[in-house]
C-alpha atoms as a PDB file:
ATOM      1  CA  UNK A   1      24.983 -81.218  73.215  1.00  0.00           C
ATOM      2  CA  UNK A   2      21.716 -79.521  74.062  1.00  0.00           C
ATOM      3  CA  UNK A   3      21.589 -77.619  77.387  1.00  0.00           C
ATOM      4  CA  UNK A   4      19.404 -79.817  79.280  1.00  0.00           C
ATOM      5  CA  UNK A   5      22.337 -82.628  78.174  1.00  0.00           C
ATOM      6  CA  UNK A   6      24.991 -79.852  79.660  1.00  0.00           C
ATOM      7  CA  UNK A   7      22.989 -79.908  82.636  1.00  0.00           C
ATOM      8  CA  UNK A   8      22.540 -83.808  82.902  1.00  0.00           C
ATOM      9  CA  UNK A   9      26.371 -84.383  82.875  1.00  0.00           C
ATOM     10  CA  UNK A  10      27.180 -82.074  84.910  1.00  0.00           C
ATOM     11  CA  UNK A  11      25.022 -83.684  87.465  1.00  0.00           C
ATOM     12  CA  UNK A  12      26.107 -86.760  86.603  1.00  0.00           C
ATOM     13  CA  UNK A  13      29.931 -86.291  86.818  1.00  0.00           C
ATOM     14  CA  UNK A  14      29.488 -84.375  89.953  1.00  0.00           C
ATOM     15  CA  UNK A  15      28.830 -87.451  91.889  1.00  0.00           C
ATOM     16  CA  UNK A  16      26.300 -85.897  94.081  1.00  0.00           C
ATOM     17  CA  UNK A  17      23.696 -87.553  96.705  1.00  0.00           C
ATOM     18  CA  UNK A  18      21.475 -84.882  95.564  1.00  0.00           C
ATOM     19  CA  UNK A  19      20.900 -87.365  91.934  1.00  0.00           C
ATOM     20  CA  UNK A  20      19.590 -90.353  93.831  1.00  0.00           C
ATOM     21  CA  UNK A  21      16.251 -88.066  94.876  1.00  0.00           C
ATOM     22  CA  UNK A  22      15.856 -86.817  91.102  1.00  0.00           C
ATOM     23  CA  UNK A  23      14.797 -90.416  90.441  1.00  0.00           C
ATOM     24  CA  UNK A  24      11.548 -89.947  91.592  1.00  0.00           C
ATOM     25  CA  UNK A  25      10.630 -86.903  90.246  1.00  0.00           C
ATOM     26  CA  UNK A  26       8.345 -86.427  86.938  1.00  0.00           C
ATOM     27  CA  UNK A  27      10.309 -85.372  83.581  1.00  0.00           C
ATOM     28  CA  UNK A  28       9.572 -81.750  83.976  1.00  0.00           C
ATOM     29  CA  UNK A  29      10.791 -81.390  87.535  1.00  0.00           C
ATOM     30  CA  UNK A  30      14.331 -83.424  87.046  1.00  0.00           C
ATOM     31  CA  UNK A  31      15.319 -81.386  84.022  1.00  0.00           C
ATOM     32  CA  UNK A  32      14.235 -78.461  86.790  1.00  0.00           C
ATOM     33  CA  UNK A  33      16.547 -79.919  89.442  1.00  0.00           C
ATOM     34  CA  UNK A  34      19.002 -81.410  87.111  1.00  0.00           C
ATOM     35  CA  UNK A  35      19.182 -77.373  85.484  1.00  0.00           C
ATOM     36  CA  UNK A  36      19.469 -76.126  89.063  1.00  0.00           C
ATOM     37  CA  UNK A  37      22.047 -78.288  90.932  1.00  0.00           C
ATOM     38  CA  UNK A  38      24.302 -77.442  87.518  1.00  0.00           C
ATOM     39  CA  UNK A  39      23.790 -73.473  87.908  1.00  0.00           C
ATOM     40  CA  UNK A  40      24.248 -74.491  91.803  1.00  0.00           C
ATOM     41  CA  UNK A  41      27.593 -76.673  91.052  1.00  0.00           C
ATOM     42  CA  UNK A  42      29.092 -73.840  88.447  1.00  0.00           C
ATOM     43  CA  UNK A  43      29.324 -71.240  90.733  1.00  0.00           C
ATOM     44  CA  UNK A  44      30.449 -73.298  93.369  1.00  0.00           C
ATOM     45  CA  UNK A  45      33.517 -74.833  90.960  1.00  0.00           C
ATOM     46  CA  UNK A  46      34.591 -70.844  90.200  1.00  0.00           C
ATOM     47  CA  UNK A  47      35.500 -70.207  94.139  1.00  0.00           C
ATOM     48  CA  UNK A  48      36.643 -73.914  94.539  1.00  0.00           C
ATOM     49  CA  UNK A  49      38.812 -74.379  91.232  1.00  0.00           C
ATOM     50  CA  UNK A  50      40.011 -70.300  90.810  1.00  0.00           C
ATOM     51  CA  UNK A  51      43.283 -69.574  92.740  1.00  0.00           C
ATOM     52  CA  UNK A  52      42.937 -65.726  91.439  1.00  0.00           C
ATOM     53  CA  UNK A  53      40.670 -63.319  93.467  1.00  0.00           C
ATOM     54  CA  UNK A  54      39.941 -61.184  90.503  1.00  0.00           C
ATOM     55  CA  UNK A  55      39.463 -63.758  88.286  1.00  0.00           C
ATOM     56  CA  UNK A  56      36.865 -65.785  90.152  1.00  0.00           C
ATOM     57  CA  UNK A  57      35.471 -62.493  91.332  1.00  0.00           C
ATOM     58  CA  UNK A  58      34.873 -61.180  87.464  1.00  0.00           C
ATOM     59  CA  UNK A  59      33.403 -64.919  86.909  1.00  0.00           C
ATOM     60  CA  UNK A  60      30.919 -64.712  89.478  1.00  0.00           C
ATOM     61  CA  UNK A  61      30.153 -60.961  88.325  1.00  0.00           C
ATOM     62  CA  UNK A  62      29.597 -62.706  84.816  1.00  0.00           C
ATOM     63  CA  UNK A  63      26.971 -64.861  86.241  1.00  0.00           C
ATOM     64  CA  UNK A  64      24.995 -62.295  88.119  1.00  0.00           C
ATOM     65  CA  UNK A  65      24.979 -60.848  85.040  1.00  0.00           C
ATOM     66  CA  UNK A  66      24.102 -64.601  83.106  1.00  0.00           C
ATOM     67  CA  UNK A  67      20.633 -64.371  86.052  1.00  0.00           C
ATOM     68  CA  UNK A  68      19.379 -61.377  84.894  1.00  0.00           C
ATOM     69  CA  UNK A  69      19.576 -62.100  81.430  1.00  0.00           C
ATOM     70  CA  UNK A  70      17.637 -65.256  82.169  1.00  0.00           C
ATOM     71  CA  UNK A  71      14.944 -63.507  83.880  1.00  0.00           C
ATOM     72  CA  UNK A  72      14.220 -61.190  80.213  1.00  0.00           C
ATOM     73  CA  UNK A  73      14.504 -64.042  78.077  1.00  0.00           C
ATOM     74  CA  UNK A  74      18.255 -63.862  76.876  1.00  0.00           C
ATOM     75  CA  UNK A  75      20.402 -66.282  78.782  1.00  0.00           C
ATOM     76  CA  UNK A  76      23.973 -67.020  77.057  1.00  0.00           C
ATOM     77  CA  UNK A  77      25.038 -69.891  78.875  1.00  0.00           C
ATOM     78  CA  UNK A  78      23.806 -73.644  77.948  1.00  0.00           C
ATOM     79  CA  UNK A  79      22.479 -73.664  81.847  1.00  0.00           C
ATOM     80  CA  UNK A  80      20.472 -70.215  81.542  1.00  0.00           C
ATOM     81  CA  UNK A  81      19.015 -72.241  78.274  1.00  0.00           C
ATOM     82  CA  UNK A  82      18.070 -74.895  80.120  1.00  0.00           C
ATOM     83  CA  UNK A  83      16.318 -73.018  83.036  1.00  0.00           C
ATOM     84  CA  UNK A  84      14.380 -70.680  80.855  1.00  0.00           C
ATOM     85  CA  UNK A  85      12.005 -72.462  79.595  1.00  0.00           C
ATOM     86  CA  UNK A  86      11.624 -73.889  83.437  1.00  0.00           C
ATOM     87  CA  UNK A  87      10.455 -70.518  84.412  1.00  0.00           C
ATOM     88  CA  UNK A  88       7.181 -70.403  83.062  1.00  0.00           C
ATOM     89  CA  UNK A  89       6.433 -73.690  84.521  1.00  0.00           C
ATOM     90  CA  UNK A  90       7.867 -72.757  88.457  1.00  0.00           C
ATOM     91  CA  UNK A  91       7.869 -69.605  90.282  1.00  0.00           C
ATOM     92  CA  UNK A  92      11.653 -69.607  90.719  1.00  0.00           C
ATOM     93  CA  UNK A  93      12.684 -66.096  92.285  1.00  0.00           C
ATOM     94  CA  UNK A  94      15.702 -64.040  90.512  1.00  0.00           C
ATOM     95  CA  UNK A  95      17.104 -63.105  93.831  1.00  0.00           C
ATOM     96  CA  UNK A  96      17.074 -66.773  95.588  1.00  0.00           C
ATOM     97  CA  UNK A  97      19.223 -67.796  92.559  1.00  0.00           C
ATOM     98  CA  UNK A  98      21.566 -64.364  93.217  1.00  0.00           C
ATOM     99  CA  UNK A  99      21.657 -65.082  96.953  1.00  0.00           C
ATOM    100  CA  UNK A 100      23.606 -68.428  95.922  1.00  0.00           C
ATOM    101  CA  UNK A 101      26.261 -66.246  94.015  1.00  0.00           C
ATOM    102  CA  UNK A 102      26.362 -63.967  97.093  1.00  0.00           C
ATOM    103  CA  UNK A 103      27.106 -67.574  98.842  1.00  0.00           C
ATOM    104  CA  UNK A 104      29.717 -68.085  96.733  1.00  0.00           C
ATOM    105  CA  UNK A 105      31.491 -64.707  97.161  1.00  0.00           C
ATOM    106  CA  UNK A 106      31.600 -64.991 100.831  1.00  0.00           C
ATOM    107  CA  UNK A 107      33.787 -68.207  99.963  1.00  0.00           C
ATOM    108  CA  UNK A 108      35.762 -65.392  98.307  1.00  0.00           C
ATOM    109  CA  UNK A 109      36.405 -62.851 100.927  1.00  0.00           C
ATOM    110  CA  UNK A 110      35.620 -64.745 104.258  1.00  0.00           C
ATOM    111  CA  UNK A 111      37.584 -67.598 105.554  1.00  0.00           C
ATOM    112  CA  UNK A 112      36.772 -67.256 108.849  1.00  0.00           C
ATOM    113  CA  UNK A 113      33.144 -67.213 111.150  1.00  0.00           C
ATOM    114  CA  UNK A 114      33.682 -65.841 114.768  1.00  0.00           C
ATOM    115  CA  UNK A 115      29.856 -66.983 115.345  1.00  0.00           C
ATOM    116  CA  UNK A 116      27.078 -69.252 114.520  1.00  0.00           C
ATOM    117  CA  UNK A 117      25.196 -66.153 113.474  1.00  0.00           C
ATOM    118  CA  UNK A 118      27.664 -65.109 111.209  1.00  0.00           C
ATOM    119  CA  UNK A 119      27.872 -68.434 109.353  1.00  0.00           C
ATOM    120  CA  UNK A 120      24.421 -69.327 109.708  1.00  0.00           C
ATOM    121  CA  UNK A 121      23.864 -66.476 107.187  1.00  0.00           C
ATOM    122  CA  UNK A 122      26.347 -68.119 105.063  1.00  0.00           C
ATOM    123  CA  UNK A 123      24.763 -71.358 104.764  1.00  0.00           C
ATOM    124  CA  UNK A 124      21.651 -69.610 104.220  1.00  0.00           C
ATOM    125  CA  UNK A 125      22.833 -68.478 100.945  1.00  0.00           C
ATOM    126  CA  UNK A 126      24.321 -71.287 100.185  1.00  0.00           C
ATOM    127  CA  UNK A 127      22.062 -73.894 100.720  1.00  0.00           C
ATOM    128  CA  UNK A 128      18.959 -72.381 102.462  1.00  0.00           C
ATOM    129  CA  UNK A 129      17.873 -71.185  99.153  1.00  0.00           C
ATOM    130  CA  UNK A 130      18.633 -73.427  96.928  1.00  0.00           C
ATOM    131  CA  UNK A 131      15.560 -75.760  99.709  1.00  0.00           C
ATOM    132  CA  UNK A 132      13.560 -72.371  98.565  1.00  0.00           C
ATOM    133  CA  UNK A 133      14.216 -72.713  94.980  1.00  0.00           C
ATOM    134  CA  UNK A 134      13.695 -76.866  95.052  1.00  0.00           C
ATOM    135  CA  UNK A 135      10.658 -76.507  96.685  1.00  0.00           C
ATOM    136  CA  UNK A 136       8.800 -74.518  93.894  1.00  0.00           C
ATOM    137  CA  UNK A 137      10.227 -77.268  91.565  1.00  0.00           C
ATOM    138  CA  UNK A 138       8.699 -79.993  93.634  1.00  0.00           C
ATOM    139  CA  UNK A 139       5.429 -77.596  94.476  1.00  0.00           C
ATOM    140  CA  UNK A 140       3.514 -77.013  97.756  1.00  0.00           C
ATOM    141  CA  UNK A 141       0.808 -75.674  99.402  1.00  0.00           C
ATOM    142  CA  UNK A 142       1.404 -74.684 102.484  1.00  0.00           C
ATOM    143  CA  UNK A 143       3.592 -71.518 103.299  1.00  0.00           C
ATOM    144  CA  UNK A 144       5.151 -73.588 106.574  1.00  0.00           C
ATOM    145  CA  UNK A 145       6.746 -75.518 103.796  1.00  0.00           C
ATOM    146  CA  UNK A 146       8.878 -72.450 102.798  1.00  0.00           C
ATOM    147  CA  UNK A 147      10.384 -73.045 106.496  1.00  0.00           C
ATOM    148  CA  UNK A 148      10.874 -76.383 106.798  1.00  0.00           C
ATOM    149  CA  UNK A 149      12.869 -75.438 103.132  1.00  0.00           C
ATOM    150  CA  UNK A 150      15.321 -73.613 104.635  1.00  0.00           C
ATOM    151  CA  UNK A 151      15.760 -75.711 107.525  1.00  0.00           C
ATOM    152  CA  UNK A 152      16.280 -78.609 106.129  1.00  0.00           C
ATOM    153  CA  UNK A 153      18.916 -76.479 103.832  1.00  0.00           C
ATOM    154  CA  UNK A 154      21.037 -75.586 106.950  1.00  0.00           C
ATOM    155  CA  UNK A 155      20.651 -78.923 108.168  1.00  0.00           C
ATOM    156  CA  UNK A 156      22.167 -80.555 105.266  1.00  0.00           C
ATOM    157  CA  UNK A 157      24.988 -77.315 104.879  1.00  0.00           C
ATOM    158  CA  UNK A 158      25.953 -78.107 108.440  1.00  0.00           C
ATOM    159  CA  UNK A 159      26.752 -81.961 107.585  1.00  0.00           C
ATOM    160  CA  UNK A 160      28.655 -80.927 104.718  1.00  0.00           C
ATOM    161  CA  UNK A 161      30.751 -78.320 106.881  1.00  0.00           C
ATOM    162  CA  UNK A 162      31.327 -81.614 109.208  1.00  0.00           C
ATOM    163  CA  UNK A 163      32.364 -84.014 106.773  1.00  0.00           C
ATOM    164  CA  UNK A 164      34.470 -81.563 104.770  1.00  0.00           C
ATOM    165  CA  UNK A 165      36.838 -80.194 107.836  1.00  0.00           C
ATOM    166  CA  UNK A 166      39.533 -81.467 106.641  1.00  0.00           C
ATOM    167  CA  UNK A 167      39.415 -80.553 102.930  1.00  0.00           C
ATOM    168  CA  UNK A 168      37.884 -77.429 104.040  1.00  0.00           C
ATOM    169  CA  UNK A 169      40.988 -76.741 105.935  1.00  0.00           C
ATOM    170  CA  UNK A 170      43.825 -77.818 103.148  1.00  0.00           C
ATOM    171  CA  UNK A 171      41.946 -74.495 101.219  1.00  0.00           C
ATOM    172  CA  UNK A 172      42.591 -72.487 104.517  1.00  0.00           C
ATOM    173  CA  UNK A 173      38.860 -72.541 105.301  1.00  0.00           C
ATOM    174  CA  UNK A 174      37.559 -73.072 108.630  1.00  0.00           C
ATOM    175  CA  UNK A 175      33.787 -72.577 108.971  1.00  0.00           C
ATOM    176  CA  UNK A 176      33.122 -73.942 112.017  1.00  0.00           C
ATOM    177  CA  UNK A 177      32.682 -70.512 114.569  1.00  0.00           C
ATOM    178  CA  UNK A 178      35.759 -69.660 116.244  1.00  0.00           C
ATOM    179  CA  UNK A 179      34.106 -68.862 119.676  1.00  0.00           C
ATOM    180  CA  UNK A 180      33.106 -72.179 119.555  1.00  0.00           C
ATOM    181  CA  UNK A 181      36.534 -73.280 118.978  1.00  0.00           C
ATOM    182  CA  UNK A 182      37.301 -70.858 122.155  1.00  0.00           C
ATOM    183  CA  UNK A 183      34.853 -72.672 123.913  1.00  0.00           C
ATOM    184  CA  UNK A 184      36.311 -76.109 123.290  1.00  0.00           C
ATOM    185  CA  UNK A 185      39.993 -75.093 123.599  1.00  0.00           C
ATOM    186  CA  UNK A 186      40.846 -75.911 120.205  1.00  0.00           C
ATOM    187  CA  UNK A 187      42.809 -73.450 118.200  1.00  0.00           C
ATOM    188  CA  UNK A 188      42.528 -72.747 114.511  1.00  0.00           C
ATOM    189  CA  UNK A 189      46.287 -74.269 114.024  1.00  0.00           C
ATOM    190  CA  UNK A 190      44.717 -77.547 115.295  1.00  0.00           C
ATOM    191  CA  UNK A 191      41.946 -77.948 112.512  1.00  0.00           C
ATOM    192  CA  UNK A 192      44.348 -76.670 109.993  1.00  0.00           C
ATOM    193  CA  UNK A 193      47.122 -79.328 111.185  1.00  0.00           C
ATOM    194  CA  UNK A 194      44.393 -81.824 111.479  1.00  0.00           C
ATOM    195  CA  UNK A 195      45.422 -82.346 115.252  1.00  0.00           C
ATOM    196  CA  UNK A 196      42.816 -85.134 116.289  1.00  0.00           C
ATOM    197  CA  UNK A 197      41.964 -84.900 119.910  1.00  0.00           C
ATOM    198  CA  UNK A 198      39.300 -85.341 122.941  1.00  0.00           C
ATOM    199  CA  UNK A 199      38.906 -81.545 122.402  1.00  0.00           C
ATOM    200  CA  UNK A 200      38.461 -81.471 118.533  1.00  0.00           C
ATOM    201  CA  UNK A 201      35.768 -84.517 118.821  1.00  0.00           C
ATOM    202  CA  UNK A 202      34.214 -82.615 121.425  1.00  0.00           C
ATOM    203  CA  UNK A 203      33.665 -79.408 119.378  1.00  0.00           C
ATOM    204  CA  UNK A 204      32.515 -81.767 115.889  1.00  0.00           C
ATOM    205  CA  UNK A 205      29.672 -83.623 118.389  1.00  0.00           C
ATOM    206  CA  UNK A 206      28.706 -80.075 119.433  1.00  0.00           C
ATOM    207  CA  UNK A 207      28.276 -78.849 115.699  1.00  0.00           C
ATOM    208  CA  UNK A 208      26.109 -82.291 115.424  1.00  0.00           C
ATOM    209  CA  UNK A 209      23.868 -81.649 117.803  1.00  0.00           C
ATOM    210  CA  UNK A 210      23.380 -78.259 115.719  1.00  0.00           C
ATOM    211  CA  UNK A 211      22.685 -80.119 112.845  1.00  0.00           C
ATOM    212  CA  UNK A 212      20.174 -83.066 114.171  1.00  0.00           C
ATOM    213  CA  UNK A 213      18.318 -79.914 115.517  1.00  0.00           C
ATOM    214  CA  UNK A 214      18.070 -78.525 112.391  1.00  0.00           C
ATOM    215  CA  UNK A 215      16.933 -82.286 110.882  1.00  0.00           C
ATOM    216  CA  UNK A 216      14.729 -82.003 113.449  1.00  0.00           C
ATOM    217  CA  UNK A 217      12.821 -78.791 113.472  1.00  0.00           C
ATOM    218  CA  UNK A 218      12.804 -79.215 109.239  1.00  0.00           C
ATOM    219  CA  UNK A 219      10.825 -81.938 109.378  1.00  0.00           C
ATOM    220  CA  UNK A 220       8.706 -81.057 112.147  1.00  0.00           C
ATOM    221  CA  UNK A 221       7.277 -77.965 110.199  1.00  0.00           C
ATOM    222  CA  UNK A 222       6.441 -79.985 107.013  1.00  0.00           C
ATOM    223  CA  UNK A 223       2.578 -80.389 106.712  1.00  0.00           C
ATOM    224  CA  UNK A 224       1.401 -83.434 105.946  1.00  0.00           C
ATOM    225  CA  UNK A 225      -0.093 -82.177 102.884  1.00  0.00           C
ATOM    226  CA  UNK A 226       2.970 -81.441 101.007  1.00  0.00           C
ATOM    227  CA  UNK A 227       5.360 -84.395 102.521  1.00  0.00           C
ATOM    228  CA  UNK A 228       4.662 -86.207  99.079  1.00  0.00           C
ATOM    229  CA  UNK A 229       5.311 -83.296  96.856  1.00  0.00           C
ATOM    230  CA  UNK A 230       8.273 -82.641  98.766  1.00  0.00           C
ATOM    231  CA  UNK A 231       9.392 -86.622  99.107  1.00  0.00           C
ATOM    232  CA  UNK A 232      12.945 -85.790  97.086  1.00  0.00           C
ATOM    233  CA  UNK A 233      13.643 -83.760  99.530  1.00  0.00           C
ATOM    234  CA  UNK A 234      12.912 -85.893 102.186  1.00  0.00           C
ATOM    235  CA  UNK A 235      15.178 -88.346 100.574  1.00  0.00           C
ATOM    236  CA  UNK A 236      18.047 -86.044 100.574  1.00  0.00           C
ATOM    237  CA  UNK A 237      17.066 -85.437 104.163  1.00  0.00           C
ATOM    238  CA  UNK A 238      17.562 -89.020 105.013  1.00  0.00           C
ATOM    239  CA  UNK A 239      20.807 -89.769 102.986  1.00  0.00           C
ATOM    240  CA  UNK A 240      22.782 -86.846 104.110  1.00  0.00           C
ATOM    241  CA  UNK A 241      21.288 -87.723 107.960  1.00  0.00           C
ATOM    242  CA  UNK A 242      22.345 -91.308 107.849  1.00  0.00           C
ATOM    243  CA  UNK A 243      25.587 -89.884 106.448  1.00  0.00           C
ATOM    244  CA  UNK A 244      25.881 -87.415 110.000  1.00  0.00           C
ATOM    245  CA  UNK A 245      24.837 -90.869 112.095  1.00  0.00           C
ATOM    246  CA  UNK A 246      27.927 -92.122 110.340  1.00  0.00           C
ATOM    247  CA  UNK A 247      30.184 -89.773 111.342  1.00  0.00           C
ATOM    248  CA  UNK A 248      28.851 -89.763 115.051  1.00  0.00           C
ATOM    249  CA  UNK A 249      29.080 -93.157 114.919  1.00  0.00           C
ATOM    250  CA  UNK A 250      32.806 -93.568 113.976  1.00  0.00           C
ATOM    251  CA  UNK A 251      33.705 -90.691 116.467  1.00  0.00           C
ATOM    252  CA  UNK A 252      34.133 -87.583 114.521  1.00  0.00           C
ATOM    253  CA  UNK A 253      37.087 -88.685 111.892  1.00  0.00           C
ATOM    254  CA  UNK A 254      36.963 -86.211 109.764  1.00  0.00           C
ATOM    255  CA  UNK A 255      40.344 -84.500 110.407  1.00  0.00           C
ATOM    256  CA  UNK A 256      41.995 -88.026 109.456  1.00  0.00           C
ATOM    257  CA  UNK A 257      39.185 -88.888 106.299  1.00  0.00           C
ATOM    258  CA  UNK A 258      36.215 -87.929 104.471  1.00  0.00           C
ATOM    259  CA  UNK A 259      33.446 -90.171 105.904  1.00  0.00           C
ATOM    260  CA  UNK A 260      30.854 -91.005 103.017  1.00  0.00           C
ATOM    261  CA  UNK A 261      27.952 -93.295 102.154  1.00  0.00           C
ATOM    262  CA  UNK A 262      27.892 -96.329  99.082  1.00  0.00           C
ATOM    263  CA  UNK A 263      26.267 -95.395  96.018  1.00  0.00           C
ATOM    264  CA  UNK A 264      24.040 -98.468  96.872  1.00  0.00           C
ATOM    265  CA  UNK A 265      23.471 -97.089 100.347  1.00  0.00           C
ATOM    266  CA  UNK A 266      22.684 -93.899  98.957  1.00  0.00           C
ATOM    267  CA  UNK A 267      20.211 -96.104  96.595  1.00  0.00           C
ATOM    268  CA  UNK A 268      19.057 -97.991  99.449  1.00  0.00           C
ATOM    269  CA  UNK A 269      18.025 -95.140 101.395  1.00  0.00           C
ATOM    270  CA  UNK A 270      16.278 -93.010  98.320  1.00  0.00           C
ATOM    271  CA  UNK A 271      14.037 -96.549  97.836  1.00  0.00           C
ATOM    272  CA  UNK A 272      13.147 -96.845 101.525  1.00  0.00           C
ATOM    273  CA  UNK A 273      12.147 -93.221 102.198  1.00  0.00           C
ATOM    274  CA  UNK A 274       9.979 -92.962  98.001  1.00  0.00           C
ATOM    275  CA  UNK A 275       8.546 -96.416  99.716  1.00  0.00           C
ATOM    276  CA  UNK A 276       7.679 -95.166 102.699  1.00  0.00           C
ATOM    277  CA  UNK A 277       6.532 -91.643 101.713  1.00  0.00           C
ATOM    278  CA  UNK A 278       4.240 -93.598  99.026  1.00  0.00           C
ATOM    279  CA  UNK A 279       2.375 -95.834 101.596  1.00  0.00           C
ATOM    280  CA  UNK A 280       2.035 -92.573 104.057  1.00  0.00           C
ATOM    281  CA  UNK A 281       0.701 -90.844 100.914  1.00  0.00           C
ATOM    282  CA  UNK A 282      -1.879 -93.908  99.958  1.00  0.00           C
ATOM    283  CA  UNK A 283      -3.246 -93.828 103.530  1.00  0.00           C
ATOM    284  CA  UNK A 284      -3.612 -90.218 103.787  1.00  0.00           C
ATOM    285  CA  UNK A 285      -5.419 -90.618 100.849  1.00  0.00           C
ATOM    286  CA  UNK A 286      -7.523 -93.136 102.040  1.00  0.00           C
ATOM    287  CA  UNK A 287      -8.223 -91.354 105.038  1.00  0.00           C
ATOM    288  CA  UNK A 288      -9.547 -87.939 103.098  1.00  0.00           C
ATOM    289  CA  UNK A 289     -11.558 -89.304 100.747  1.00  0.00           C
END
């Protein structure tokens, strides 16, 4: 198996929305992405699948370790193999792709956010950079893009914190801020018991709001010039939206279930938004020339 192969499987058996926008990127740029999400998805696997501290915590150390290697040419691991060659082609930054380790370690040593501010930094790492790092795959010219990158990030981190509340909490992870809890009179023994209530829904429509702010501002600092460059992006945007519309729209479940979307939703949506983005793109075109 060569390492972009090691990279397409493990995108493939992942499952994730994030595949349906690689179909409408160029060769180059989905080996990028596909090389990516699987550097993004091993880390992530060490905190979620390691029950030992010191274990996971050596692993992780191993691929700091893996990231500078890559960036002098000497990458062990079949996914450092697969990126390398990637970095001649886009300006990916050594320290966005060690930010998302320093994501993961806070999954480590932090089960717990008293504040917004506090996990806003989280999801940052976690997911604001990996927007950064996407964005030089799918290119840009306009430093507002950089922005809308990490907004849209958050966005999508804070509609994965939604629908995964309840898994979240069988791991003894609550990320949603406990003042806000405070604020909503629900305690941290109610999330963790899965203890579905007027007060619980209340606090999940608050962290929605959040989120469809985020969608929200993203979008609204995207220049027109780059919304075609960055149109796998905007399909994840609209997939993982129409999955929070979902969950507001079924009342905040997800201490009973995980609400999701249909492969051929998922499909669906990724058409409509390449579609739509290509006929905004043709005009604009039209319009310029």
């Amino acid at each position: 198996m060569t390492p972009d192969q090691y990279c397409q499987t493990k995108t493939r058996q992942s499952g994730s929305s994030f595949s349906f926008s690689f179909l409408f990127l160029d060769e180059s740029q989905r080996r990028a992405m596909n090389a990516l999400y699987a550097f993004c998805r091993e880390v992530d696997d060490i905190v979620d699948e390691c029950h030992d501290h010191n274990i996971a915590q050596t692993k992780l150390n191993w691929w700091k370790n893996e990231i500078n290697q890559l960036f002098i040419g000497r990458p062990q691991h079949p996914v450092g193999q697969a990126l390398l060659p990637l970095l001649a082609a886009y300006p990916l930054k050594e320290q966005h792709m060690l930010d998302v380790i320093d994501g993961m370690e806070m999954d480590l040593s932090k089960t717990r956010y008293e504040t917004f501010s506090e996990l806003e930094q989280y999801c940052y790492r976690a997911a604001g950079v990996v927007g950064l790092l996407s964005t030089e795959i799918f290119t840009y010219q306009h430093p507002a893009t950089s922005e809308y990158a990490v907004e849209l990030g958050l966005a999508l981190q804070l509609t994965n914190i939604l629908r995964d509340v309840k898994e979240d909490a069988e791991r003894n992870r609550i990320y949603l801020p406990l003042d806000e809890l405070r604020q909503f009179a629900v305690t941290e023994q109610d999330i963790l018991n899965g203890t579905d209530s007027e007060q619980t829904r209340q606090l999940f429509a608050h962290q929605a709001k959040r989120a469809q702010h985020y969608y929200q501002s993203a979008i609204s600092k995207l220049p027109e010039e780059d919304r075609y460059a960055q149109r796998s992006a905007l399909i994840m945007a609209e997939i993982y939206h129409q999955l929070l519309e979902q969950i507001i729209q079924q009342n905040y479940p997800v201490l009973k279930r995980r609400v999701s979307l249909s492969p051929w939703k998922k499909l669906w949506l990724a058409w409509r938004t390449a579609r739509r983005e290509q006929k905004r793109h043709n005009q604009r075109r039209k319009h310029t020339a």
